[in-house]
Protein backbone atom coordinates (compact mmCIF):
# COMPACT_ATOMS: atom_id res chain seq x y z
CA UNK A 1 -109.74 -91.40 36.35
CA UNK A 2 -109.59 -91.57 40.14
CA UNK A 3 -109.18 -88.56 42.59
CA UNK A 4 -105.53 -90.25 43.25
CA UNK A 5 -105.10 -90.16 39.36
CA UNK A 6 -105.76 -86.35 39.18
CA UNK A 7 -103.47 -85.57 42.26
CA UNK A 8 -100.33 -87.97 40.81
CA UNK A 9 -101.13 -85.97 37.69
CA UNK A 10 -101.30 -82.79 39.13
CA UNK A 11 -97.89 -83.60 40.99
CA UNK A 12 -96.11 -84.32 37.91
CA UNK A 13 -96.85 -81.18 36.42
CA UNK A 14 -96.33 -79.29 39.67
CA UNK A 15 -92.66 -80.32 39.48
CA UNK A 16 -92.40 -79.56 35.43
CA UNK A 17 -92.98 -76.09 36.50
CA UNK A 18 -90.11 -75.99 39.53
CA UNK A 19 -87.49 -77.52 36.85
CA UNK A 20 -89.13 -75.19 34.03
CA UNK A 21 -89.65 -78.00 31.75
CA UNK A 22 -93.51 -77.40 31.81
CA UNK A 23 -95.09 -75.89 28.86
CA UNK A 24 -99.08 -74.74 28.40
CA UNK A 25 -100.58 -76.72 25.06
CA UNK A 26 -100.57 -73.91 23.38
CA UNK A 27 -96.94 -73.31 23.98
CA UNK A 28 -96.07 -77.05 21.88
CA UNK A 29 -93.16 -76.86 19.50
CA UNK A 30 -94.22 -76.75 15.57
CA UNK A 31 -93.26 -80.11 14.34
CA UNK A 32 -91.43 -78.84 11.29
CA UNK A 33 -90.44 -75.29 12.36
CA UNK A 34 -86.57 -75.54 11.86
CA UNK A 35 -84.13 -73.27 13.02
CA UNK A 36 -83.36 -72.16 9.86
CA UNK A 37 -86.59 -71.34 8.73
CA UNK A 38 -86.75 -68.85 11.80
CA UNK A 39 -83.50 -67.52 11.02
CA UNK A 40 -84.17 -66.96 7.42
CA UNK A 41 -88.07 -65.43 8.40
CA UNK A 42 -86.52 -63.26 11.62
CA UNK A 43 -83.56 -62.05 8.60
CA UNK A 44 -86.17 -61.27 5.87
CA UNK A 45 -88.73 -58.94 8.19
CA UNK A 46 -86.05 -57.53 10.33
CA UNK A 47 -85.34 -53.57 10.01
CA UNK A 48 -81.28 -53.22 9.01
CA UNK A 49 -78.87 -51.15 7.27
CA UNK A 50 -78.05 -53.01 4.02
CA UNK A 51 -74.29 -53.62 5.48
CA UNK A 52 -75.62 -55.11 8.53
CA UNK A 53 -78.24 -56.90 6.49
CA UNK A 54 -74.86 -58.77 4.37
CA UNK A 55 -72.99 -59.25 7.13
CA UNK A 56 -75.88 -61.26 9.49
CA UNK A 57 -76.54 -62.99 5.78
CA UNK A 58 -73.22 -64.54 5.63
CA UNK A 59 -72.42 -65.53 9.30
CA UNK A 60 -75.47 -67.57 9.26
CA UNK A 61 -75.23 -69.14 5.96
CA UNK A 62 -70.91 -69.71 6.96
CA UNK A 63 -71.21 -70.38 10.77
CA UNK A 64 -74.77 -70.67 12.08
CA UNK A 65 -76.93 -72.82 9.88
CA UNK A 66 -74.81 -75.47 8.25
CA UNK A 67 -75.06 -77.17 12.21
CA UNK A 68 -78.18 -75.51 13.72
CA UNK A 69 -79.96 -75.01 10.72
CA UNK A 70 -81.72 -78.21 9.96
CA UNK A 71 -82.60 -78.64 13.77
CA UNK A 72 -86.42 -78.41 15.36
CA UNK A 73 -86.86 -76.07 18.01
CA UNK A 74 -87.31 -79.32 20.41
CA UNK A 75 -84.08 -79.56 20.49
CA UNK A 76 -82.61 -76.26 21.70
CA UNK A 77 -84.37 -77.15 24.99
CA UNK A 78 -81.22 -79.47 25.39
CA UNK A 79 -78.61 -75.87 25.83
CA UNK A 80 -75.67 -78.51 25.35
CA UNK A 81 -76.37 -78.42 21.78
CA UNK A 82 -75.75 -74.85 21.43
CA UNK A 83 -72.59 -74.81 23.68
CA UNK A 84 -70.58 -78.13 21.38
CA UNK A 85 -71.85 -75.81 18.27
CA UNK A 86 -69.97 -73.27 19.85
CA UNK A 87 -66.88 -74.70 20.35
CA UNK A 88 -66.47 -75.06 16.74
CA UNK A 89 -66.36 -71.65 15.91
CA UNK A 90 -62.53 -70.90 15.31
CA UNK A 91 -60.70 -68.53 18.42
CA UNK A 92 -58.36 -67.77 15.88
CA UNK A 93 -61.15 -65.20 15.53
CA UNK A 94 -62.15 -64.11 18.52
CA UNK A 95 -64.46 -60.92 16.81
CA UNK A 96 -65.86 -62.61 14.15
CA UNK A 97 -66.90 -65.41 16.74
CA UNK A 98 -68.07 -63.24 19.26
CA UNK A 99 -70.47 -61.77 16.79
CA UNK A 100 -71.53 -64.85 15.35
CA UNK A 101 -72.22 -66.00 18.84
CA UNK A 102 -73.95 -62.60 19.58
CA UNK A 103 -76.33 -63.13 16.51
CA UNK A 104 -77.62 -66.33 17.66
CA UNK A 105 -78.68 -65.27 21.21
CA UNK A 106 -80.65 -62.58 19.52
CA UNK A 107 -82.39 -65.06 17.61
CA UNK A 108 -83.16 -66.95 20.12
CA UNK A 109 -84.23 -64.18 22.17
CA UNK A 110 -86.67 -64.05 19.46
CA UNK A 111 -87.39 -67.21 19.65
CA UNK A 112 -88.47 -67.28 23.31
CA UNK A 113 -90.53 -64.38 22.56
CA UNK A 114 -92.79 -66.44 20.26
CA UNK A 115 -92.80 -69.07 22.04
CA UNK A 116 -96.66 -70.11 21.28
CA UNK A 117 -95.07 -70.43 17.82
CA UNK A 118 -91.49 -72.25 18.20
CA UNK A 119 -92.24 -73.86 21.86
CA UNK A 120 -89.25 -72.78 23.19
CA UNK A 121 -89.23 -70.85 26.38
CA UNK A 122 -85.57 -70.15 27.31
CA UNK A 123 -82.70 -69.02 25.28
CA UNK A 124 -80.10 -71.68 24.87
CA UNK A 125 -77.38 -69.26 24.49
CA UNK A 126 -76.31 -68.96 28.16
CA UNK A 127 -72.46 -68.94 27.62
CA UNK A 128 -71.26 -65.56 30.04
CA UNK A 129 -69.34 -63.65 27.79
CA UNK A 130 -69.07 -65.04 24.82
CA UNK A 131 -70.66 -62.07 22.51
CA UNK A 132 -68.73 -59.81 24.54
CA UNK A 133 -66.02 -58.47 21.11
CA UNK A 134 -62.71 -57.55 22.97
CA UNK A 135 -60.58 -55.03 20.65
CA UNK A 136 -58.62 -56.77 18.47
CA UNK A 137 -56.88 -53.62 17.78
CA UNK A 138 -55.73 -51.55 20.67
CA UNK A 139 -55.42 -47.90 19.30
CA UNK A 140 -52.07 -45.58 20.07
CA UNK A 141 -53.41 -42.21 18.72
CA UNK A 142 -50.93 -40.42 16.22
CA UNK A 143 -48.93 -37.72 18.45
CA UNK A 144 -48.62 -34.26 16.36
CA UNK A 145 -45.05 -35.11 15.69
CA UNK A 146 -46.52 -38.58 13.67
CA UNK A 147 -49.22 -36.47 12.33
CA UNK A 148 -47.33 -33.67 10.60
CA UNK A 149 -44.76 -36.82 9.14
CA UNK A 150 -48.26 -38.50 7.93
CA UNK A 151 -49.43 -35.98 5.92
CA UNK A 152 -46.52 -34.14 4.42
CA UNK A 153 -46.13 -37.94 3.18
CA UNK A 154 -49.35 -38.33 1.31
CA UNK A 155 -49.73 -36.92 -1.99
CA UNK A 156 -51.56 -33.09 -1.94
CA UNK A 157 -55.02 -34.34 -2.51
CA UNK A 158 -55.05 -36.61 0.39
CA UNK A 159 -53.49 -34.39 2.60
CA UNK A 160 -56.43 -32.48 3.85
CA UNK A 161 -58.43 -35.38 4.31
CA UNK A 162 -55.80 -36.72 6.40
CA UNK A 163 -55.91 -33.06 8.37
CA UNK A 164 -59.61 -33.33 8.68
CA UNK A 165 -59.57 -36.64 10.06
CA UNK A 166 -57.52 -35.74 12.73
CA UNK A 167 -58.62 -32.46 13.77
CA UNK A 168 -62.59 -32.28 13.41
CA UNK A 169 -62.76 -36.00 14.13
CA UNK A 170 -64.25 -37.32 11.02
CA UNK A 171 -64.80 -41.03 9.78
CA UNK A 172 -64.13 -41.93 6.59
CA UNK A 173 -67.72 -42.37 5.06
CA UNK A 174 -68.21 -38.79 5.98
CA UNK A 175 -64.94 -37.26 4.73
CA UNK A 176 -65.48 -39.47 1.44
CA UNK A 177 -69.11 -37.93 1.14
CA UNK A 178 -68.02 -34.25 2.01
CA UNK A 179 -69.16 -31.86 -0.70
CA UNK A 180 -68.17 -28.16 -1.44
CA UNK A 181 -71.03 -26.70 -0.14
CA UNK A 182 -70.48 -28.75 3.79
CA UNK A 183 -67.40 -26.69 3.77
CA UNK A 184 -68.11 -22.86 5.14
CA UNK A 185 -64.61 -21.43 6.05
CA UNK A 186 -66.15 -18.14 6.58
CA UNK A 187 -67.98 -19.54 9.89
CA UNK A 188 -65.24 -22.12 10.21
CA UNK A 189 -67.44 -25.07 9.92
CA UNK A 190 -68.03 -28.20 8.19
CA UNK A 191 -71.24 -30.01 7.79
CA UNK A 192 -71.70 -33.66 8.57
CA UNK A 193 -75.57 -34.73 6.93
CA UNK A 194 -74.25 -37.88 5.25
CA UNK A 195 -72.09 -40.72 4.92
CA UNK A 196 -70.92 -43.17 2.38
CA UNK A 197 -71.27 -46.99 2.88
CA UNK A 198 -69.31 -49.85 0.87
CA UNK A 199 -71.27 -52.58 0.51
CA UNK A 200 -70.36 -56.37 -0.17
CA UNK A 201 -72.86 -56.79 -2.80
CA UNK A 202 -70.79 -55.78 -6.36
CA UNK A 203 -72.34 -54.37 -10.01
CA UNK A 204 -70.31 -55.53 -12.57
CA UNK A 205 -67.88 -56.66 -10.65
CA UNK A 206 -67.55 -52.94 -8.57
CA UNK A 207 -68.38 -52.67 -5.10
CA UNK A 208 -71.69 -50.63 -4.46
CA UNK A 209 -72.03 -47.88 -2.58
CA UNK A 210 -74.47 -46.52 -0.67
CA UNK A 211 -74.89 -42.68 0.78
CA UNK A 212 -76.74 -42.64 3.89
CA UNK A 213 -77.40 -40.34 6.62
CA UNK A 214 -75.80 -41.39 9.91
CA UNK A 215 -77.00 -43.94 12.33
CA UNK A 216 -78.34 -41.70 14.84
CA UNK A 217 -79.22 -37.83 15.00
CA UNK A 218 -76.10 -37.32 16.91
CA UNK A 219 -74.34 -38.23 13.99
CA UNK A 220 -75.81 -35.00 11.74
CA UNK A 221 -73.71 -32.20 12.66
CA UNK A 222 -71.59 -29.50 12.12
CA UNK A 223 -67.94 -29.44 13.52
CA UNK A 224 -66.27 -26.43 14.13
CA UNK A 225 -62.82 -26.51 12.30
CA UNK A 226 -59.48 -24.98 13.73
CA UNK A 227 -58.46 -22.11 12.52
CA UNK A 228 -54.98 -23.59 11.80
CA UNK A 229 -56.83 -25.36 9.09
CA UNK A 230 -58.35 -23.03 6.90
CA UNK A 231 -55.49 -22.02 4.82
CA UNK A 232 -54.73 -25.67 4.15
CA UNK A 233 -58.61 -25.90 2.77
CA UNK A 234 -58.60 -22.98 1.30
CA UNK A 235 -55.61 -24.70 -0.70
CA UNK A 236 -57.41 -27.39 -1.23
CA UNK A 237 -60.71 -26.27 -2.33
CA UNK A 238 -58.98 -24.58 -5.34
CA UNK A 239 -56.32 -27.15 -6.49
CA UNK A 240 -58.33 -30.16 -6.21
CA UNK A 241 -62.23 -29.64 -5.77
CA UNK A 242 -64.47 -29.24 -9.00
CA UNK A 243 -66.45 -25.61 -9.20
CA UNK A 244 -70.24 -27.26 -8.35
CA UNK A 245 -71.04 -26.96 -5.21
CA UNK A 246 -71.99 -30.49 -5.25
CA UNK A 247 -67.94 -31.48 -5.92
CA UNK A 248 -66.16 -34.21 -3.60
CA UNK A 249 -63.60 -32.85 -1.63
CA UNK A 250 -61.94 -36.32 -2.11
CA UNK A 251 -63.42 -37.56 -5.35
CA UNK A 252 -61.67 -40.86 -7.09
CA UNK A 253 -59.13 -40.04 -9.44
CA UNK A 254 -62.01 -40.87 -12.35
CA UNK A 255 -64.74 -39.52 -10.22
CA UNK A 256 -66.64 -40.54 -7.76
CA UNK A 257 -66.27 -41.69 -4.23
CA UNK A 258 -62.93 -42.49 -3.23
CA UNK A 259 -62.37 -46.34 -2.33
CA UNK A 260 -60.28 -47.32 0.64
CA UNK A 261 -58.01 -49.49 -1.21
CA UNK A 262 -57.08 -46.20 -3.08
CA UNK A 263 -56.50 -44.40 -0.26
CA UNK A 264 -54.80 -46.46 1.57
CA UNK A 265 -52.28 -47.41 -0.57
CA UNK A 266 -50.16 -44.02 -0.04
CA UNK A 267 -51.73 -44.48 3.91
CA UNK A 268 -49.50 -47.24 4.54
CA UNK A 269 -46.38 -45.71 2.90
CA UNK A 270 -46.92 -42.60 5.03
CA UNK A 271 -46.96 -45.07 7.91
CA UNK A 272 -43.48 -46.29 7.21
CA UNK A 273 -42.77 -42.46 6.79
CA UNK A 274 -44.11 -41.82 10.36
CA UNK A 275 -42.16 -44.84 11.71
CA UNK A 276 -46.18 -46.75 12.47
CA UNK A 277 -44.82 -49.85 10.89
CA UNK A 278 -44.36 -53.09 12.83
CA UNK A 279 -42.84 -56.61 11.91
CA UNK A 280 -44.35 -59.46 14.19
CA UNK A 281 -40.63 -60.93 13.64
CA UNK A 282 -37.02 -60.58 11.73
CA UNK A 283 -38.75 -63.15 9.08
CA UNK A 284 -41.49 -61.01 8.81
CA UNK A 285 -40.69 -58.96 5.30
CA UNK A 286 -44.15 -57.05 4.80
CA UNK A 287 -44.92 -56.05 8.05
CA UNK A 288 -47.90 -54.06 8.89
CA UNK A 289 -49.24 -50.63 10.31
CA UNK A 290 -50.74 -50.19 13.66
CA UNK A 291 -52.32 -47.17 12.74
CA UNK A 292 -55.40 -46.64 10.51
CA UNK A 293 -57.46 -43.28 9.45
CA UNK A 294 -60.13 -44.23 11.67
CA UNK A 295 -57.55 -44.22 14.49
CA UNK A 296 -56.36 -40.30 13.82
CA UNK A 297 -60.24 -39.85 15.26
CA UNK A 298 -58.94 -41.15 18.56
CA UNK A 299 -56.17 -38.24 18.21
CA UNK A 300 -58.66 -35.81 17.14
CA UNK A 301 -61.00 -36.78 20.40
CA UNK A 302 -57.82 -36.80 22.69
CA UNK A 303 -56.76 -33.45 21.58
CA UNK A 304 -60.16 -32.14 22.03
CA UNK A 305 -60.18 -33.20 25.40
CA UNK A 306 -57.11 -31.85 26.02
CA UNK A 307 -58.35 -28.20 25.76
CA UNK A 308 -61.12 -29.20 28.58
CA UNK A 309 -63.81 -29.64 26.50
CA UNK A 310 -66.61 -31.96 28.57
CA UNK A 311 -67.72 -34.63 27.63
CA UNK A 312 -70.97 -33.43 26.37
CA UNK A 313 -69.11 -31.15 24.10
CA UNK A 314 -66.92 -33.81 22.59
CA UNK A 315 -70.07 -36.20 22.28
CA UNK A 316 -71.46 -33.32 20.09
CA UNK A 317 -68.42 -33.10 18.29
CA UNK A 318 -67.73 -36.48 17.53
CA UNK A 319 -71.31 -37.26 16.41
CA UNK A 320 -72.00 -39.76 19.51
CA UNK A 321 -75.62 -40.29 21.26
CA UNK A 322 -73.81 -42.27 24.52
CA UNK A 323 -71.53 -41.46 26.95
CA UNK A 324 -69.87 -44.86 26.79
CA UNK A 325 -69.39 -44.36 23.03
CA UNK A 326 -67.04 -41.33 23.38
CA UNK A 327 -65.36 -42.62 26.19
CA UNK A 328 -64.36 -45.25 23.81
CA UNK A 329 -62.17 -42.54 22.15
CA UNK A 330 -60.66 -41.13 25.37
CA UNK A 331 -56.83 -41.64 25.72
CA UNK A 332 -53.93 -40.29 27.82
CA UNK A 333 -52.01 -37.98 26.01
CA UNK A 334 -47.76 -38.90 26.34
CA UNK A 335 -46.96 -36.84 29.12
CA UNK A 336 -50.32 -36.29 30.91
CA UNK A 337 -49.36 -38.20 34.44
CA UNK A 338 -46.22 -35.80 34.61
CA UNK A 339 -48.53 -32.48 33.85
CA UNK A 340 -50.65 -33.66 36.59
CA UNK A 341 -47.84 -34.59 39.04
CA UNK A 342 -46.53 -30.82 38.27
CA UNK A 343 -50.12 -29.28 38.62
CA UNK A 344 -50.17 -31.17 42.22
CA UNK A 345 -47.30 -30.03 43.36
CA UNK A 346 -48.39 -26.15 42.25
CA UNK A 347 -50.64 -26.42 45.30
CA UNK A 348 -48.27 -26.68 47.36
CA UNK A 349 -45.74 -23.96 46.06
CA UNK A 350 -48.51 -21.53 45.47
CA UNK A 351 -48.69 -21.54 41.83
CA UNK A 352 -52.65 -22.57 41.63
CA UNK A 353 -55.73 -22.11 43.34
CA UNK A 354 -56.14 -24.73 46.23
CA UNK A 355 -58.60 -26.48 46.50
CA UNK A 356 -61.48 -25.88 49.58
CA UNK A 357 -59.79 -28.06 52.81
CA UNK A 358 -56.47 -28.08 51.96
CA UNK A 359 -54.23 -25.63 53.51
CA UNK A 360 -50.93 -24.79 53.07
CA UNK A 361 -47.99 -24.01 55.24
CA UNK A 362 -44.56 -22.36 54.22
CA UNK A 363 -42.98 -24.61 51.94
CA UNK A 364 -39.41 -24.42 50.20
CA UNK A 365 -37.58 -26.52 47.75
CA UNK A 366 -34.15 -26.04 47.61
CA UNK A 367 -30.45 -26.73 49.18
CA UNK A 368 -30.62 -28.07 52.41
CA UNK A 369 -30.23 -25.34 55.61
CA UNK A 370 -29.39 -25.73 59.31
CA UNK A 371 -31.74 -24.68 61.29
CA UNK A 372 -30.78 -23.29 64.54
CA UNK A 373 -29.99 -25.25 67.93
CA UNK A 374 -32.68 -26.42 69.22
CA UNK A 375 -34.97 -25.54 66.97
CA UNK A 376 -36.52 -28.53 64.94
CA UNK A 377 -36.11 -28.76 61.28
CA UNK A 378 -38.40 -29.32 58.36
CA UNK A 379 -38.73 -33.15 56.70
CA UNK A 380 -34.96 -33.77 55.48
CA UNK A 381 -34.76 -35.95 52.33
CA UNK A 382 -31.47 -36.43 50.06
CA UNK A 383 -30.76 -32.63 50.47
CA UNK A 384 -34.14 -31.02 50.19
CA UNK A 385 -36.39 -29.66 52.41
CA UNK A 386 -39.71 -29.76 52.01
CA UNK A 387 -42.83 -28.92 54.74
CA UNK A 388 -45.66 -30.87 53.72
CA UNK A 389 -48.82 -29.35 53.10
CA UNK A 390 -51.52 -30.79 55.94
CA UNK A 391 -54.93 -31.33 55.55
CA UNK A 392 -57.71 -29.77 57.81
CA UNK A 393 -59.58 -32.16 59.54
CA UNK A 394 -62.64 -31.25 60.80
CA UNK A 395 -62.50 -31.08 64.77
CA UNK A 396 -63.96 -33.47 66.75
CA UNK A 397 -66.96 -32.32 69.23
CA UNK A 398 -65.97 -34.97 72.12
């Protein structure tokens, strides 16, 4: 090999590394290292909850691997085969595709990670957006007047779990999974330490369940109940919660936990009760609720916030370990823009502290009055007259 060889060499690598197609020797793709094989190795050895574990199990073997599966990591280099893959994944269902599409990348971020072993060095899911899951469902939070309908409608033994829910802010693993002895009415607390999961997998043809404790340490805690509550509990503890301390508070009419299709079977009657019923159109006979136990959590975090709680304290309450988590359940209360417009307008007449540079002058609301001649008269508008408050402004030094 000639000098002029090695240089023409050297240039042709040189611009494999500008377009990023360059890859060291030890960075070559396994011959017969298959997506799928990844997949099914990354799946096997990662850490999971078992409901997670089911769920990443079947959008692979539904949606991922029957077109990526068979492929050699060579070919992901070409990101057009991950983008036509993608456009066969249904909008129809925008979640379920967003996940999908979400699981992938973070296989492939995997991927890229061992490169020396799959020869792949950059993730071919580059689609903006695309594992970004927009709400499907946007939650209106059951007002009290809803609430009250909802759980006067629901037989007696549901109706404190309905209560809870709302209230203390309680999912439904946790109120399913509530024992006797979480319940102190003394202290006015209950005790969040676990949480029931249904899983896909069935014995005999049941769904299994799984008691866990929650997902993060946030999650074990107690919540302080209302004292509006305890006489409700109190009724409930004695009419429909066995002596143990061990007992469900909402046990399955043959005992143990309660499934949701039980429950929510009287749910959605209570929903037509509460007038939470909606028909998509006049040949729509079933119609559907837009309101589901989860969602009375969103009332129970609005209503918290309501009092002025912070947002550390409703974190706590609600069992979150982010900010961005509990601002997820954060909604204007019916009414809230008018009770600020009246608390602004309290500045003016007096009525509330004032805030530091803003001062007030006389200011009257009323019937309209003549001043006298000559003398200039306060802001006239359809009748009323009203002296604007003015700011200070800080004065200039020129």
């Amino acid at each position: 090999m000639t000098i002029d060889d090695a240089r023409g060499w050297l240039s042709l690598r040189q611009a494999e590394i500008i377009s990023r197609s360059w890859k060291p020797p030890s960075a070559q793709p396994a011959k017969k290292l298959t997506f799928r094989e990844y997949a099914d190795n990354w799946l096997r050895n990662r850490e999971l909850e078992d409901r997670t574990r089911e769920d990443y199990r079947d959008w692979l073997d539904a949606h991922i691997l029957p077109m990526l599966g068979d492929l050699p990591m060579v070919r992901f280099e070409d990101r057009e085969v991950v983008d036509q893959w993608y456009k066969t994944l249904s909008p129809d269902t925008p979640t379920l595709r967003a996940r999908v599409y979400g699981l992938t990348s973070t296989i492939f971020n995997s991927v890229v990670d061992d490169s020396k072993k799959t020869g792949l060095i950059v993730n071919p899911c580059r689609i903006r957006g695309a594992s970004t899951v927009k709400p499907a469902h946007k939650v209106r939070p059951a007002d009290l007047a809803e609430l009250e309908i909802l759980t006067l409608a629901m037989p007696a033994r549901f109706q404190a779990m309905v209560l809870l829910a709302a209230w203390c802010a309680l999912r439904f693993g946790e109120l399913t999974e509530l024992r006797r002895k979480n319940v102190d009415l003394v202290r006015q607390k209950v005790w969040i330490h676990h949480g029931v999961v249904r899983l896909k997998s069935t014995t005999k043809g049941v769904a299994r369940r799984k008691v866990k404790k929650p997902k993060t340490d946030a999650g074990v805690r107690p919540v302080s109940i209302p004292p509006h509550l305890v006489p409700a509990l109190e009724d409930h503890l004695r009419d429909h919660v066995g002596p143990g301390i061990d007992a469900l508070l909402f046990p399955a009419a043959r005992g143990g936990h309660l499934a949701p299709s039980t429950f929510y079977r009287h749910w959605y009657r209570a929903c037509k009760s509460a007038g939470r019923w909606q028909y998509e159109n006049e040949s729509d006979k079933t119609g559907k609720t837009d309101l589901t136990l989860h969602d009375l959590r969103h009332t129970g975090a609005t209503l918290a916030a309501a009092t002025g709680a912070t947002l550390a304290g409703l974190m706590e309450r609600l069992g979150h370990s982010t900010h961005q988590a509990a601002m997820r359940y954060q909604h204007a209360a019916a009414g809230s823009d008018e009770a600020i417009a009246q608390g602004l307008s309290a500045f003016v007449v007096g009525s509330a502290t004032v805030p530091s540079g803003v001062k007030t002058g006389a200011t009257r609301i009323g019937p309209r009055r003549t001043g006298k001649a000559g003398q200039p008269l306060s802001k006239r508008r359809r009748g009323l007259v009203i002296r604007v408050s003015q700011y200070e402004r800080p004065r200039s030094n020129g």
